[in-house]
Protein backbone atom coordinates (compact mmCIF):
# COMPACT_ATOMS: atom_id res chain seq x y z
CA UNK A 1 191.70 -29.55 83.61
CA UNK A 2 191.87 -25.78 84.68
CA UNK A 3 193.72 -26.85 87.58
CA UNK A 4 196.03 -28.73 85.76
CA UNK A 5 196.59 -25.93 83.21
CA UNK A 6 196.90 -23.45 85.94
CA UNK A 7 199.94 -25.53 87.63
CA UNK A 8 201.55 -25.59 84.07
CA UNK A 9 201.37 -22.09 83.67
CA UNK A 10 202.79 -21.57 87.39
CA UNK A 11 205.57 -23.72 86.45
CA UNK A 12 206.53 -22.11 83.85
CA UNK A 13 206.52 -18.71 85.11
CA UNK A 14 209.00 -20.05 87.40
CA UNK A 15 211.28 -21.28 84.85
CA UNK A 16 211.21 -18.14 83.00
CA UNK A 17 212.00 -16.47 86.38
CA UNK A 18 214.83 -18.51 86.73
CA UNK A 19 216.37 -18.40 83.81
CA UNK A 20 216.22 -14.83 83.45
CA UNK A 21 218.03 -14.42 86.39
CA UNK A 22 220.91 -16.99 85.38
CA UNK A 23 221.28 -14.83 82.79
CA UNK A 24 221.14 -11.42 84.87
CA UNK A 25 225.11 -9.54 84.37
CA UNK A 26 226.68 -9.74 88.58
CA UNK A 27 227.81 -6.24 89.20
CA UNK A 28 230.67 -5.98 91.82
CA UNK A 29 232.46 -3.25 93.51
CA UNK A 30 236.44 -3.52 91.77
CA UNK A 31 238.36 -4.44 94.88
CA UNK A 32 241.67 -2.68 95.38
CA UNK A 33 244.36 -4.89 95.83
CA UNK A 34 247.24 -2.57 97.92
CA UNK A 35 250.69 -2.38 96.27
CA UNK A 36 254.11 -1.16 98.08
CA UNK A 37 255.81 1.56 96.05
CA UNK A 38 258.83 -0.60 94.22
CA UNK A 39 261.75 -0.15 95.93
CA UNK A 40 264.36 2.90 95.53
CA UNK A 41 267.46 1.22 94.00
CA UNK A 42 270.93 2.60 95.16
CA UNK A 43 272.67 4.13 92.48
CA UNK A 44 275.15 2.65 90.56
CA UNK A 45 278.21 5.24 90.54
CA UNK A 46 280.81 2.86 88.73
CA UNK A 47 284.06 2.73 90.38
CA UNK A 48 284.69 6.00 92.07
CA UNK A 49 288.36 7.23 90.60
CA UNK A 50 290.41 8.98 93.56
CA UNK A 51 293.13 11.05 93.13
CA UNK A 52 295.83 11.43 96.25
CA UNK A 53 299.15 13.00 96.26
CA UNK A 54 300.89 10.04 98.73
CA UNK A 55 303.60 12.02 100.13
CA UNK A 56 301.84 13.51 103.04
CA UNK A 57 301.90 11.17 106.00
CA UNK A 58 299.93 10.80 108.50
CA UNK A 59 296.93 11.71 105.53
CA UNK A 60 298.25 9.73 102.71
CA UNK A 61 301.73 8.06 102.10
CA UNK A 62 303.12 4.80 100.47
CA UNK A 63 303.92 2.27 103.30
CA UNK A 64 306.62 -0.40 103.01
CA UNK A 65 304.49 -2.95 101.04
CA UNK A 66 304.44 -0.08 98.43
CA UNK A 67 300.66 0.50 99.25
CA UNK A 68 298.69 3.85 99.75
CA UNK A 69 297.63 4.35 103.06
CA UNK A 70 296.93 6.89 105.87
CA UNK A 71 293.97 8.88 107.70
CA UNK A 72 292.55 10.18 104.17
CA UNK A 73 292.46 6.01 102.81
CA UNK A 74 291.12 4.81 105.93
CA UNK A 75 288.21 7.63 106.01
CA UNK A 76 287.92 7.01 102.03
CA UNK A 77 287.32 3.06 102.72
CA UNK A 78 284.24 3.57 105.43
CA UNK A 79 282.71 6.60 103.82
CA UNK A 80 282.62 3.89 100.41
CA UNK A 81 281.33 0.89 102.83
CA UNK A 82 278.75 3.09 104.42
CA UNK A 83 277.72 4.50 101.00
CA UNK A 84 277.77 1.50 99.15
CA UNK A 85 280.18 2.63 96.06
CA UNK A 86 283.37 0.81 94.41
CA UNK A 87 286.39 3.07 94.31
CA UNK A 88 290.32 3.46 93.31
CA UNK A 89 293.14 5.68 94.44
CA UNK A 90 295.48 7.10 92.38
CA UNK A 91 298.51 8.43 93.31
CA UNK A 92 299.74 11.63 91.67
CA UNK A 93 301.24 15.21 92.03
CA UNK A 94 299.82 17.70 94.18
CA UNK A 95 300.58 19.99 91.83
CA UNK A 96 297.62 20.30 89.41
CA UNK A 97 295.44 17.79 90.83
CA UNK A 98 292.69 20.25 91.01
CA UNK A 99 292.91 21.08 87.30
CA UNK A 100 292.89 17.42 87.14
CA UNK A 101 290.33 16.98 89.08
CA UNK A 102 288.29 19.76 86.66
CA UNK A 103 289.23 18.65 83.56
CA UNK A 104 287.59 14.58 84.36
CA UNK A 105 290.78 12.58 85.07
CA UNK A 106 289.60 11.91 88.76
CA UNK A 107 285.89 11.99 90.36
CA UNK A 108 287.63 12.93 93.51
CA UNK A 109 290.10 14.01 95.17
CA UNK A 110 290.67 13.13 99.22
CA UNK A 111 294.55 14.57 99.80
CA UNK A 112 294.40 16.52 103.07
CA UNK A 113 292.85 19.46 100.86
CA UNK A 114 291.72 22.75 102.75
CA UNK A 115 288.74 24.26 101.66
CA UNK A 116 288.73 27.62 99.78
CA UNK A 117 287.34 29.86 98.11
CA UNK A 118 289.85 30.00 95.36
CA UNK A 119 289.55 25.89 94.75
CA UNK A 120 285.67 26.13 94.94
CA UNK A 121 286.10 28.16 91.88
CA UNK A 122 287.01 24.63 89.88
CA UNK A 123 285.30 21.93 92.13
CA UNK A 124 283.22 21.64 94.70
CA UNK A 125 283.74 20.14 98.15
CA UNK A 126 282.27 17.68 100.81
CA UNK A 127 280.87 18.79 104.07
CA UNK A 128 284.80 19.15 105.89
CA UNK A 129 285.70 16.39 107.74
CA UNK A 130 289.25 17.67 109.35
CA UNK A 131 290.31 21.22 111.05
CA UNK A 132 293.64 21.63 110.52
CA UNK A 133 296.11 24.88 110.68
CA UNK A 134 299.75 25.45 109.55
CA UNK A 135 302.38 25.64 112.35
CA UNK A 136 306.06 26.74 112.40
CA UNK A 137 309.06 23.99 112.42
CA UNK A 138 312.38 24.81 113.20
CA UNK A 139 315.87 23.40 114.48
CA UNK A 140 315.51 21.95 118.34
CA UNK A 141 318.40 24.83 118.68
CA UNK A 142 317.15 27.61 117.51
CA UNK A 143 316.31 30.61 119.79
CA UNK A 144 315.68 33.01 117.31
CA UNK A 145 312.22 32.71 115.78
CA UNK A 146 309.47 32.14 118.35
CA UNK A 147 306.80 33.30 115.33
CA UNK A 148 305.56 34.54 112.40
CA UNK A 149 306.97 37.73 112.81
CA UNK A 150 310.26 36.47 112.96
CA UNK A 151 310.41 34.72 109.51
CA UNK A 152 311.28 38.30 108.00
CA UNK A 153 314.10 37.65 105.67
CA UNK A 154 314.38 34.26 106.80
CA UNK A 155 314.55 31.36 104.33
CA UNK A 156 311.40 29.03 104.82
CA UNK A 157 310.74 25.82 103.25
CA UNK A 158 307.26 24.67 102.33
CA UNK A 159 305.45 22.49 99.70
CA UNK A 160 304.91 24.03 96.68
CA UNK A 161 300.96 25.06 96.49
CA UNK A 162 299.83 24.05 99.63
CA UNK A 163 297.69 26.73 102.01
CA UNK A 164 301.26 26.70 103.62
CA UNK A 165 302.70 28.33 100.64
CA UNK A 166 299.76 30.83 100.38
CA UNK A 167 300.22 31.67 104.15
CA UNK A 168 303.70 32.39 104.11
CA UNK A 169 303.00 34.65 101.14
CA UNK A 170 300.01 36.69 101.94
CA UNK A 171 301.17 36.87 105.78
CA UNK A 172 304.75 37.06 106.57
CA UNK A 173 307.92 38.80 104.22
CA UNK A 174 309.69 35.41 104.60
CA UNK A 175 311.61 34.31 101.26
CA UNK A 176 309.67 31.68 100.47
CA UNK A 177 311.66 28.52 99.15
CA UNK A 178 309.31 25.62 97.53
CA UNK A 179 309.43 22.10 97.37
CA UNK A 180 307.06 18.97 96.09
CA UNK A 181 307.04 17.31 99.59
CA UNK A 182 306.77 18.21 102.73
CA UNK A 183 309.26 15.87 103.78
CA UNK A 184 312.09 17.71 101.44
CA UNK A 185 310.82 21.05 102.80
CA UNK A 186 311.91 19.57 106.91
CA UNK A 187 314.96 17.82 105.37
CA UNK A 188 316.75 21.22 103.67
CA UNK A 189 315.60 22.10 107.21
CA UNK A 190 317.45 19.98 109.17
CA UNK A 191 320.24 20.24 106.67
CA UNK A 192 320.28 24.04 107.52
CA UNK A 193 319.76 24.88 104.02
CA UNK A 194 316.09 26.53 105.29
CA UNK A 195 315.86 28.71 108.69
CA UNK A 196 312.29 27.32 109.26
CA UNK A 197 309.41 25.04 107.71
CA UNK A 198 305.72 25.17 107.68
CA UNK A 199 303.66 22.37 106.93
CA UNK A 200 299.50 21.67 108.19
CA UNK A 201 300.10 20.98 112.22
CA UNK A 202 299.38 17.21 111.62
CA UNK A 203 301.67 16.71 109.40
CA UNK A 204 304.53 18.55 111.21
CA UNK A 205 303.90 16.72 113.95
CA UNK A 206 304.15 13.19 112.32
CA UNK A 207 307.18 14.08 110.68
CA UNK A 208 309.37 15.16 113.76
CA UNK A 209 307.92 11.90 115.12
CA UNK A 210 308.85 9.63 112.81
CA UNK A 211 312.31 11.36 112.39
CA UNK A 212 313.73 11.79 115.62
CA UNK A 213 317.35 12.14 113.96
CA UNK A 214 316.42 15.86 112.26
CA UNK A 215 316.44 17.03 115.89
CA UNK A 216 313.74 19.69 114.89
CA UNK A 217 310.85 21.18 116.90
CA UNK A 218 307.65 22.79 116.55
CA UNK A 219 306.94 26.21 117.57
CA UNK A 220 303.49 26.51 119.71
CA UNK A 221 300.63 28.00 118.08
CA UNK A 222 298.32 27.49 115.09
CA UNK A 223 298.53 30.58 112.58
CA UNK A 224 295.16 29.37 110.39
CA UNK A 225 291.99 28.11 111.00
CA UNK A 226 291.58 25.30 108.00
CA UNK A 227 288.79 22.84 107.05
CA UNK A 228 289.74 19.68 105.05
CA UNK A 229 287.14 18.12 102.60
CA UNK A 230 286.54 15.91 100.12
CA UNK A 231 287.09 17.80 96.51
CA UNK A 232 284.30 16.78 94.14
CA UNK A 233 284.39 16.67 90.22
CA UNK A 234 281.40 19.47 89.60
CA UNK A 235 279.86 17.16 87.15
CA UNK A 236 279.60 14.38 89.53
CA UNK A 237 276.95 15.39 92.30
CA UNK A 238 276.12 11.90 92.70
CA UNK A 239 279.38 10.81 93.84
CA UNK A 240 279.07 14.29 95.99
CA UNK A 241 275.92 13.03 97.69
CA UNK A 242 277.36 9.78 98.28
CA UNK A 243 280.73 11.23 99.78
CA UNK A 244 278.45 13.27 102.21
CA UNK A 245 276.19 10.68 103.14
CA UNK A 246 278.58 8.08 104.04
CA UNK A 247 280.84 10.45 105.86
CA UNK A 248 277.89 11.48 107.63
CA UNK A 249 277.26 7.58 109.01
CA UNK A 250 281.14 7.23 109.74
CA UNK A 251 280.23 10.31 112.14
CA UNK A 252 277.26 8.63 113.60
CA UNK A 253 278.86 5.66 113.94
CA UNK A 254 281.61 6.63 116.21
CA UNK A 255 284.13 5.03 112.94
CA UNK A 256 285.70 8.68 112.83
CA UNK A 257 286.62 9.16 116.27
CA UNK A 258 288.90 5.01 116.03
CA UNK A 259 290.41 6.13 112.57
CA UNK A 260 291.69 9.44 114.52
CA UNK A 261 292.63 7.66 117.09
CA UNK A 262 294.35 5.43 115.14
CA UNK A 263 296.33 8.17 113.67
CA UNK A 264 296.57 11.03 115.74
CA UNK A 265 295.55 9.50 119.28
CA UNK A 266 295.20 11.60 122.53
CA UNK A 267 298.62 11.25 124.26
């Protein structure tokens, strides 16, 4: 009988044993489960509102199909692809489009635009993507002006509130006679109504080109050293940022050097 009771109680013991540690709370280290930061989304700028004035070819000008194309449009289109934004162009005056520009009616303004001091006043401006200067035009004929010095007294044409028109009036005593395109400015030129033009070098240069029959010519030097950029609505820096970014990949990319090509070329 002892024995017997002595197994029982052994038994039991063990039961108890195990059921008190059934019943024990597991404690486990938490394990850390990693986790990517979520991803950055792009920014959604809306559709990016352009102004242009479309009367300055090779830059920006209304082909034959009545749409607005040029050096500016074709930089505009991969800086947007690289950058990943929607945009429009809209074609208006050159004069006022900064105030425009200011006041909200565009986000930006790409329109062969020189950077300076003056403008940075009401917007602000990309990193420049274009050195340009203003150069003399006159009639193939003419023997008399060989630079600025010579435009004393004479009768120049320009467009009205370009850096051309600030040039001619800071830096020579020329009478200065203003119109809304460059391509009026070479006409009265050619029409002998002006004794010389100036326009951005470019721009001279395209025009003579593609109008052989003015029989004009352009004098040789460069009278001002002149960055182009992108002008900037100061309440958009996002669209800013963008601008920059994407022209910066167009750069990288070797896209700048084709569009200039395109336009300009090396002959």
């Amino acid at each position: 009988m002892r024995k017997r009771g002595t197994l029982i109680l052994v038994t039991l013991a063990v039961l108890v044993a195990l059921v008190a540690a059934c019943g024990a709370p597991v404690t486990e280290e938490p394990t850390e489960v990693p986790t990517e930061p979520p991803a950055e989304e792009e920014e959604d700028l809306g559709t990016v509102v352009i102004g242009t004035n479309a009367e300055y070819p090779p830059f920006e000008y209304v082909d034959e199909q009545g749409d607005i194309t040029g050096f500016d449009v074709d930089l505009m289109e991969a800086i947007a692809q690289e950058a990943g934004f929607e945009y429009e162009f809209v074609n208006t005056r050159w004069d006022g489009i900064f105030v425009a520009l200011a006041s909200g009616e565009f986000d930006a303004v790409i329109s062969a635009a020189t950077i300076t001091e003056e403008r940075e006043e009401m917007v602000d401006f990309s990193d420049p993507y274009f050195n340009a200067g203003q150069r003399i035009v006159v009639q193939a004929g003419d023997m008399e002006i060989e630079g600025p010095e010579d435009l004393a007294g004479k009768r120049v044409g320009v467009q009205l509130g370009t850096t051309g028109d600030i040039w001619l009036t800071d830096e020579t005593e020329a009478e200065v006679v203003r119109y809304d395109e460059n391509t009026l400015a070479f006409q009265a030129l050619a029409n002998g109504d002006v004794d010389a033009a100036v326009a951005d070098g470019p721009t001279a240069v395209d025009i003579i080109k593609a109008n052989p029959e003015m029989e004009l010519k352009i004098l040789p030097g460069t009278y001002t050293d002149e960055q182009y950029g992108i002008a900037v609505n100061p309440d958009r820096q996002d669209v800013l940022e963008a601008i920059n970014q994407g022209l910066a990949a167009v750069r990288d990319s070797g896209q700048y050097e084709e569009i200039y090509d395109q336009y300009f070329g090396t002959e």
